[in-house]
PDB file of N, CA and C in Angstrom:
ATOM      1  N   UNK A   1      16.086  32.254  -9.474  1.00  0.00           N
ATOM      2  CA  UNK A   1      14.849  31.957  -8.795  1.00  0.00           C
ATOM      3  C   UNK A   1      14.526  30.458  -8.932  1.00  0.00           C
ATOM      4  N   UNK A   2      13.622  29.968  -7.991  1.00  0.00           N
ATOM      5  CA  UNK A   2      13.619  28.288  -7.851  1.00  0.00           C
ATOM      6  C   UNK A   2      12.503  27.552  -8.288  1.00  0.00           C
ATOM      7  N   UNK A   3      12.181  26.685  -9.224  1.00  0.00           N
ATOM      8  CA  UNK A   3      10.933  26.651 -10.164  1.00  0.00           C
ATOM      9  C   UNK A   3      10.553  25.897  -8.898  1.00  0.00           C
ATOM     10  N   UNK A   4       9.379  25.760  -9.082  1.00  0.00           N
ATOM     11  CA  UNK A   4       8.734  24.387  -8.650  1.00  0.00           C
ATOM     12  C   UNK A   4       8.997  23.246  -8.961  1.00  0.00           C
ATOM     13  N   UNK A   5       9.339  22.164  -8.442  1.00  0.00           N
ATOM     14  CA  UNK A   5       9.440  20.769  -8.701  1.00  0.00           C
ATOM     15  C   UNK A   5       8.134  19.772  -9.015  1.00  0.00           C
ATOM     16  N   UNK A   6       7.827  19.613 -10.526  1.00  0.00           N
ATOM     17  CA  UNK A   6       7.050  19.000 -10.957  1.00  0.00           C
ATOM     18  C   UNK A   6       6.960  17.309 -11.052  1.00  0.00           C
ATOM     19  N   UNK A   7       6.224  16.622 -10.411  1.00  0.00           N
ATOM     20  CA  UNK A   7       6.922  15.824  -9.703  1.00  0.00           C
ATOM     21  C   UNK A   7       5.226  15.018 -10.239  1.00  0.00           C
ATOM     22  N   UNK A   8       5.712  13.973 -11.503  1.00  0.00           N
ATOM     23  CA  UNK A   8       4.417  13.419 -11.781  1.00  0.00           C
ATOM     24  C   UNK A   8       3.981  11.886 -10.827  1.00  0.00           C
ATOM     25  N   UNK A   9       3.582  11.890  -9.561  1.00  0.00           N
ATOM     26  CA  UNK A   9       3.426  10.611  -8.870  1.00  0.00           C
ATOM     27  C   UNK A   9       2.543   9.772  -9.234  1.00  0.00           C
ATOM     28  N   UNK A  10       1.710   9.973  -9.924  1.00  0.00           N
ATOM     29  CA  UNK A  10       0.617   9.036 -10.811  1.00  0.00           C
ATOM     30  C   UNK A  10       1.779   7.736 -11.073  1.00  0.00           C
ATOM     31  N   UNK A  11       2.409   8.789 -12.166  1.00  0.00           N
ATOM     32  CA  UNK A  11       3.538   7.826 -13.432  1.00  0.00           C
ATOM     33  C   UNK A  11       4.094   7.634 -12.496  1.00  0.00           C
ATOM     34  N   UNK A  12       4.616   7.482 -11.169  1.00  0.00           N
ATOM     35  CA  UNK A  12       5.794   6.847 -10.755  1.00  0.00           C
ATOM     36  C   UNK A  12       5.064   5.398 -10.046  1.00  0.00           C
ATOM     37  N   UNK A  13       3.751   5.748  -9.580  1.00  0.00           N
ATOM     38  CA  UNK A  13       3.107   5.097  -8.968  1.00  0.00           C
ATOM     39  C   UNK A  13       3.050   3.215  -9.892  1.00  0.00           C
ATOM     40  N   UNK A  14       2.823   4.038 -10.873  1.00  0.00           N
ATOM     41  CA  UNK A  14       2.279   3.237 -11.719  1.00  0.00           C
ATOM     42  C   UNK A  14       2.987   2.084 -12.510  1.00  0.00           C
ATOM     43  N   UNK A  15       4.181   2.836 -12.121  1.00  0.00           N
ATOM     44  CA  UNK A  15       5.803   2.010 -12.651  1.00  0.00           C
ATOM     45  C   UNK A  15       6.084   0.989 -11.766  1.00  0.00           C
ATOM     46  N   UNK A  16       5.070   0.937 -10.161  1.00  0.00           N
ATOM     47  CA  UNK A  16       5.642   0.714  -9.163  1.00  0.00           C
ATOM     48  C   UNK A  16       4.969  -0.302  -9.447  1.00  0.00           C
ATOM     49  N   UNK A  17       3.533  -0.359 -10.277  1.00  0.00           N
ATOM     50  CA  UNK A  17       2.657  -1.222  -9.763  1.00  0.00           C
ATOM     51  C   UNK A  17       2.822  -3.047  -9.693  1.00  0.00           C
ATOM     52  N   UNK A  18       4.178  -3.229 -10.125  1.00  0.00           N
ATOM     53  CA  UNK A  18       3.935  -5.046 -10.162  1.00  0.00           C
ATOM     54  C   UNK A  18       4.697  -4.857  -9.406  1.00  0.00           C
ATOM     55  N   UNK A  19       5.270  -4.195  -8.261  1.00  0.00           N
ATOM     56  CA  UNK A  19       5.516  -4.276  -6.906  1.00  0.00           C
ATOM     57  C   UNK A  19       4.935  -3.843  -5.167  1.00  0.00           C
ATOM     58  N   UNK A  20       4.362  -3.066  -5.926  1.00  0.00           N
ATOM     59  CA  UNK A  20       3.953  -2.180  -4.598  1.00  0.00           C
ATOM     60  C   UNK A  20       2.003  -2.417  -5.081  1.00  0.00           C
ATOM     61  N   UNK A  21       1.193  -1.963  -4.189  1.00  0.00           N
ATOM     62  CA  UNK A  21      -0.302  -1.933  -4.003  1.00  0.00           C
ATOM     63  C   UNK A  21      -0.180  -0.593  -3.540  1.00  0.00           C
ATOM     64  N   UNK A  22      -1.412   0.393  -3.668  1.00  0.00           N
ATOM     65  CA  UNK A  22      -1.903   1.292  -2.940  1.00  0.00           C
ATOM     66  C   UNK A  22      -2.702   0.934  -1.863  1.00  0.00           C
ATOM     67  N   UNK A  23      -2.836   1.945  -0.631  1.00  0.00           N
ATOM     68  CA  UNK A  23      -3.782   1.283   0.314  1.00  0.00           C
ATOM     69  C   UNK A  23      -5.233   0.610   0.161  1.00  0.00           C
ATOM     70  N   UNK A  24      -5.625   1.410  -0.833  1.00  0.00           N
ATOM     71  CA  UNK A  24      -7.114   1.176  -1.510  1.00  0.00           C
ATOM     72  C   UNK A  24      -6.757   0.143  -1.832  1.00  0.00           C
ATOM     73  N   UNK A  25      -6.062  -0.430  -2.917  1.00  0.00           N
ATOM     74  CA  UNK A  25      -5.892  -1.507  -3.483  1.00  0.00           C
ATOM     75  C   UNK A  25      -5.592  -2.807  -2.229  1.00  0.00           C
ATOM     76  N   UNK A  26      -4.844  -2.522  -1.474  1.00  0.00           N
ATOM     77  CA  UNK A  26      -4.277  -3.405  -0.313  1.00  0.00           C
ATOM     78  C   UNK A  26      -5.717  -3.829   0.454  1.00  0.00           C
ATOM     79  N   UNK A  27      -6.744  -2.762   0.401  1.00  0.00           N
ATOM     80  CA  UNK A  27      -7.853  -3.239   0.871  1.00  0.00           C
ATOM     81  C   UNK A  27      -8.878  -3.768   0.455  1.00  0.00           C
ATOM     82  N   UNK A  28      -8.825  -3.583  -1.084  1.00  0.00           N
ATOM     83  CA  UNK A  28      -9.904  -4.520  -1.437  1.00  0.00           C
ATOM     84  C   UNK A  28      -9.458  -5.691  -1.587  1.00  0.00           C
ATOM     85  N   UNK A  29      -8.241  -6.458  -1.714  1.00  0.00           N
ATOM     86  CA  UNK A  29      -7.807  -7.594  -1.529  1.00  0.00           C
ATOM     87  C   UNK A  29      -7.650  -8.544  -0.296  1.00  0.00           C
ATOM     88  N   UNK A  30      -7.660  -7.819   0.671  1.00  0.00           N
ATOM     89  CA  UNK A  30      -7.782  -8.094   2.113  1.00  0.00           C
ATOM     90  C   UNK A  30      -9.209  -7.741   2.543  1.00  0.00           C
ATOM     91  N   UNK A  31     -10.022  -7.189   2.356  1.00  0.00           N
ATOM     92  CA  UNK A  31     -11.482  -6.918   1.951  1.00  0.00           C
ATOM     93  C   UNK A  31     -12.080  -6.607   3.622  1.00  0.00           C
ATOM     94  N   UNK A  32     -10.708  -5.510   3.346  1.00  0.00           N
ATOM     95  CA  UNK A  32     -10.520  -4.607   5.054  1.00  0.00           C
ATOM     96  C   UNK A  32     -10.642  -3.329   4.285  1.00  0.00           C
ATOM     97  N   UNK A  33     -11.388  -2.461   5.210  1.00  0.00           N
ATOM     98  CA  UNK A  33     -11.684  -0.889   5.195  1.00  0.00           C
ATOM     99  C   UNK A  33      -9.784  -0.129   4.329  1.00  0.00           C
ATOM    100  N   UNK A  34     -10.015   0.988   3.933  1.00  0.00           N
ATOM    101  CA  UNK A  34      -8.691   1.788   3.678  1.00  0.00           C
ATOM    102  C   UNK A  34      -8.136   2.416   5.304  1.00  0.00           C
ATOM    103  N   UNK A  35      -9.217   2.721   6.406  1.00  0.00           N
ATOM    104  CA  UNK A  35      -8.590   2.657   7.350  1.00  0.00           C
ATOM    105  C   UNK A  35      -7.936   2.062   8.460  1.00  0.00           C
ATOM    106  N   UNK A  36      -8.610   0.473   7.827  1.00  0.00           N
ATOM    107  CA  UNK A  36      -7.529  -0.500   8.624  1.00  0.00           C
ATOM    108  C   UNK A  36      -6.464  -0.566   8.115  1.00  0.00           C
ATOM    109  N   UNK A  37      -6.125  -0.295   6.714  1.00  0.00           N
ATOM    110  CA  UNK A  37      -4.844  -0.875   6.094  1.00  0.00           C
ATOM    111  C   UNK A  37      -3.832   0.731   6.847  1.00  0.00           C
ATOM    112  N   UNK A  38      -4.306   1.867   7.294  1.00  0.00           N
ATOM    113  CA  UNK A  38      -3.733   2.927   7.443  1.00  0.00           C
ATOM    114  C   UNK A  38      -3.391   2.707   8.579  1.00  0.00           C
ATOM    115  N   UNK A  39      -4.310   2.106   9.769  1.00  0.00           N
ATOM    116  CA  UNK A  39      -4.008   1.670  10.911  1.00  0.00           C
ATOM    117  C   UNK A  39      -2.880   0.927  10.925  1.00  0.00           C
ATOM    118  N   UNK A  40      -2.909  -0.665  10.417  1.00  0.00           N
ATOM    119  CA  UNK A  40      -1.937  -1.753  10.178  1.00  0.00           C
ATOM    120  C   UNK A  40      -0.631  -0.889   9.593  1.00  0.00           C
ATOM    121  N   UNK A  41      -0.308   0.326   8.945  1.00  0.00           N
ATOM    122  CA  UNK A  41       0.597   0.874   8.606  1.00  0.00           C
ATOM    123  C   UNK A  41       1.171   1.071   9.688  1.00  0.00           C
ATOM    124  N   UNK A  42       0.666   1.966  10.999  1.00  0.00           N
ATOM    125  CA  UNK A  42       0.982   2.896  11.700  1.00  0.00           C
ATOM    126  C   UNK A  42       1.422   1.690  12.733  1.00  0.00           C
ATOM    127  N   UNK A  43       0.935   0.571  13.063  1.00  0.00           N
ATOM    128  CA  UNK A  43       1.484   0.050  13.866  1.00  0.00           C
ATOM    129  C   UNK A  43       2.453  -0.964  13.436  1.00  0.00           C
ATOM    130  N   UNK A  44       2.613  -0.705  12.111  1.00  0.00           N
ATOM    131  CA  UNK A  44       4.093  -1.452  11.438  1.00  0.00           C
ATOM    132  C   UNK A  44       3.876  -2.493  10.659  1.00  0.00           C
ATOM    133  N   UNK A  45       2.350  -3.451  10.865  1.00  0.00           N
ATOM    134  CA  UNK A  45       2.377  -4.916   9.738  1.00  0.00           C
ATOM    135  C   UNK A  45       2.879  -4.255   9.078  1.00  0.00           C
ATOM    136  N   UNK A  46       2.707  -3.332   8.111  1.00  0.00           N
ATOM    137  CA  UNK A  46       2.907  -3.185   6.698  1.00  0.00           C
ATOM    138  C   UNK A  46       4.330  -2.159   6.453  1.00  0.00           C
ATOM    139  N   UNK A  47       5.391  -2.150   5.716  1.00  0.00           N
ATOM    140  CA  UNK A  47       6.642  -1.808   5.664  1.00  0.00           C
ATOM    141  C   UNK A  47       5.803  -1.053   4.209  1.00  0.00           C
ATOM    142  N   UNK A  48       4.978   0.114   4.835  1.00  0.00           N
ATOM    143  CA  UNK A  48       4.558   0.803   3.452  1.00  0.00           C
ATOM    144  C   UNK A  48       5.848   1.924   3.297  1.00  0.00           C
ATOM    145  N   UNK A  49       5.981   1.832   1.936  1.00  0.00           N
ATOM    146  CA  UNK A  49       6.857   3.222   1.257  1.00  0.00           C
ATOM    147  C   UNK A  49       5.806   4.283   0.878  1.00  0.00           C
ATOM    148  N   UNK A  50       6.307   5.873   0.874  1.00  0.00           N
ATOM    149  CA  UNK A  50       5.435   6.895   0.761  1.00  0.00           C
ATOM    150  C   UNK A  50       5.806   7.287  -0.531  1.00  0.00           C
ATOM    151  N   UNK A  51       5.208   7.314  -1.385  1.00  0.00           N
ATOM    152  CA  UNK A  51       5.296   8.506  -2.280  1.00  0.00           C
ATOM    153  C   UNK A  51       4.372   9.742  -2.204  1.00  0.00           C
ATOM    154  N   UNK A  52       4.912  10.717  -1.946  1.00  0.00           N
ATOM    155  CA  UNK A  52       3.799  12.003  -1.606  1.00  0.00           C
ATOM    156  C   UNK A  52       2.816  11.772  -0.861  1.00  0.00           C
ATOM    157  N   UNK A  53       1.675  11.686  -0.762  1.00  0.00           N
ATOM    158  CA  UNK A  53       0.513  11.058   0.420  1.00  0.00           C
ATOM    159  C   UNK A  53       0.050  10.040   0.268  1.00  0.00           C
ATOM    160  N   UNK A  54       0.764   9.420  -0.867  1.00  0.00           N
ATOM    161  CA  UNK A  54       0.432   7.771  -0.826  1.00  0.00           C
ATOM    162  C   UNK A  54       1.073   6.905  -0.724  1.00  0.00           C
ATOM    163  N   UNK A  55       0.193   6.143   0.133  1.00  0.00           N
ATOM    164  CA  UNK A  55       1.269   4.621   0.744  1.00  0.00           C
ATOM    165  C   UNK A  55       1.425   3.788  -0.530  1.00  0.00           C
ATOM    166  N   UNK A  56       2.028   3.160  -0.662  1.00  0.00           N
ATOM    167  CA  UNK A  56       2.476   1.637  -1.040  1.00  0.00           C
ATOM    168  C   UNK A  56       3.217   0.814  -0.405  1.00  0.00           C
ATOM    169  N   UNK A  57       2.168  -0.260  -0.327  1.00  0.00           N
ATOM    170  CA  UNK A  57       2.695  -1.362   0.328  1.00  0.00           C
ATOM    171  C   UNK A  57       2.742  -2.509  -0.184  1.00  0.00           C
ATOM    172  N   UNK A  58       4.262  -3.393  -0.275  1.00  0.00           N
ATOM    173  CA  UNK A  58       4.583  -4.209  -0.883  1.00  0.00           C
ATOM    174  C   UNK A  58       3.631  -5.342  -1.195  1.00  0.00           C
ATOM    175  N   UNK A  59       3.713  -5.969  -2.496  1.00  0.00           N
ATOM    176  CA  UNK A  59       2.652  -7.001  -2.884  1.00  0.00           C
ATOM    177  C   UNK A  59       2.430  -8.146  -1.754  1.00  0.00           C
ATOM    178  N   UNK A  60       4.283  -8.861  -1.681  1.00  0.00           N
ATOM    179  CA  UNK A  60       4.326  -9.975  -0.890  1.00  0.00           C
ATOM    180  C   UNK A  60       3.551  -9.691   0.562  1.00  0.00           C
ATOM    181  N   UNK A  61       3.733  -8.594   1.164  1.00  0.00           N
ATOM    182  CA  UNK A  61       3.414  -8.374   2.352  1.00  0.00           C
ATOM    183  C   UNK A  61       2.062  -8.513   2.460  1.00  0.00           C
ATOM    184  N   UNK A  62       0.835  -8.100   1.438  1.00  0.00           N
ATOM    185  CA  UNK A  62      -0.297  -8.371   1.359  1.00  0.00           C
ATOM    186  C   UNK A  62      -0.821  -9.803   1.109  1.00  0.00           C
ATOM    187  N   UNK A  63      -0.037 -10.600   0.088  1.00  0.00           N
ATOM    188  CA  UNK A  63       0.087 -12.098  -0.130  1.00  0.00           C
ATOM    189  C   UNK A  63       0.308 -12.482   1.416  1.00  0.00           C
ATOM    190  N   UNK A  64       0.931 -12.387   2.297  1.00  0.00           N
ATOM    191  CA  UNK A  64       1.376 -13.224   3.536  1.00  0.00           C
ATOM    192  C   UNK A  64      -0.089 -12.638   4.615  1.00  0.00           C
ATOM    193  N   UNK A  65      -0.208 -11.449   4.086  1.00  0.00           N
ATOM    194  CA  UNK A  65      -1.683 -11.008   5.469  1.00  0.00           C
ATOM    195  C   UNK A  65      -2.500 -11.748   5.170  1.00  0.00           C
ATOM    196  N   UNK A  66      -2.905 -11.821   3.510  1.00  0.00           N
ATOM    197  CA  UNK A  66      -3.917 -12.610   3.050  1.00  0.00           C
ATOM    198  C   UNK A  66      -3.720 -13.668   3.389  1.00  0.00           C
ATOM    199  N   UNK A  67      -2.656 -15.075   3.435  1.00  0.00           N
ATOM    200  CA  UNK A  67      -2.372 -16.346   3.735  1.00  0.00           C
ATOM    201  C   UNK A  67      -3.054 -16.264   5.508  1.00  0.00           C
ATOM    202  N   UNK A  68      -2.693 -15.483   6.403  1.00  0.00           N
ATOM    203  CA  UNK A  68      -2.910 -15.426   7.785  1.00  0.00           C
ATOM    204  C   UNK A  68      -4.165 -15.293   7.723  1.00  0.00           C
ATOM    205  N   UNK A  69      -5.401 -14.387   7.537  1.00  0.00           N
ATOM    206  CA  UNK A  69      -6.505 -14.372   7.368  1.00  0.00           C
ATOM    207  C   UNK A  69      -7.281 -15.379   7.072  1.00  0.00           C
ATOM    208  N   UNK A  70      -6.465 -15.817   5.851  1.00  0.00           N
ATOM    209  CA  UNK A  70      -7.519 -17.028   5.019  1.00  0.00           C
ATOM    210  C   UNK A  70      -7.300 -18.447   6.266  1.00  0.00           C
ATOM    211  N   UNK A  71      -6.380 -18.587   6.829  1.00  0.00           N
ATOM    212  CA  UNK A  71      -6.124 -19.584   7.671  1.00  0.00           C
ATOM    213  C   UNK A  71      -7.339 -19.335   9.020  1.00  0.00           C
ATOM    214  N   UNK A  72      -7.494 -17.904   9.677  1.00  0.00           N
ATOM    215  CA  UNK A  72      -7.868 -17.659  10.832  1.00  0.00           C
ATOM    216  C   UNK A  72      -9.359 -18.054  10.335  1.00  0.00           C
ATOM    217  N   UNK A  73      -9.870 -17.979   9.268  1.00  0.00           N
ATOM    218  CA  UNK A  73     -11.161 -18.237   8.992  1.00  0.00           C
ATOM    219  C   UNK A  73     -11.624 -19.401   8.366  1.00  0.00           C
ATOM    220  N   UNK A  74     -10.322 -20.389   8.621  1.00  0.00           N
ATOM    221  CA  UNK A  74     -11.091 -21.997   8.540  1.00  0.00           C
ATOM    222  C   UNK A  74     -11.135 -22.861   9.832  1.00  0.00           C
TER     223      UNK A  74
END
């Protein structure tokens, strides 16, 4: 018979973290809604990886949105 696959994504998340951001996180740094950063997923800015229902999206990639932003608003 086939156990369930216990599958702790917190801890993996968390291993990830000096690479990857969560969307939440991606948004308070960009100091855009969690559903823009879900939007910006879907239409590709962001090369997010899934773990289970959560995105992560790479640090640099948020560093370079942030550089574009900070420019459009001087």
């Amino acid at each position: 018979m086939l156990q369930a696959l216990s599958i702790d994504y917190k801890k993996i998340i968390m291993e990830l973290s000096d690479f990857f951001l969560t969307a939440s996180q991606a948004a308070l740094q960009l100091e855009v809604s969690r559903i823009t950063i879900w939007r910006w997923v879907k239409e590709g800015k962001f090369n997010a990886q899934f773990i289970g229902r959560e995105a992560l999206i790479p640090k640099w990639e948020v560093d370079l949105c942030k550089a574009k932003i900070g420019r459009q608003n001087v």
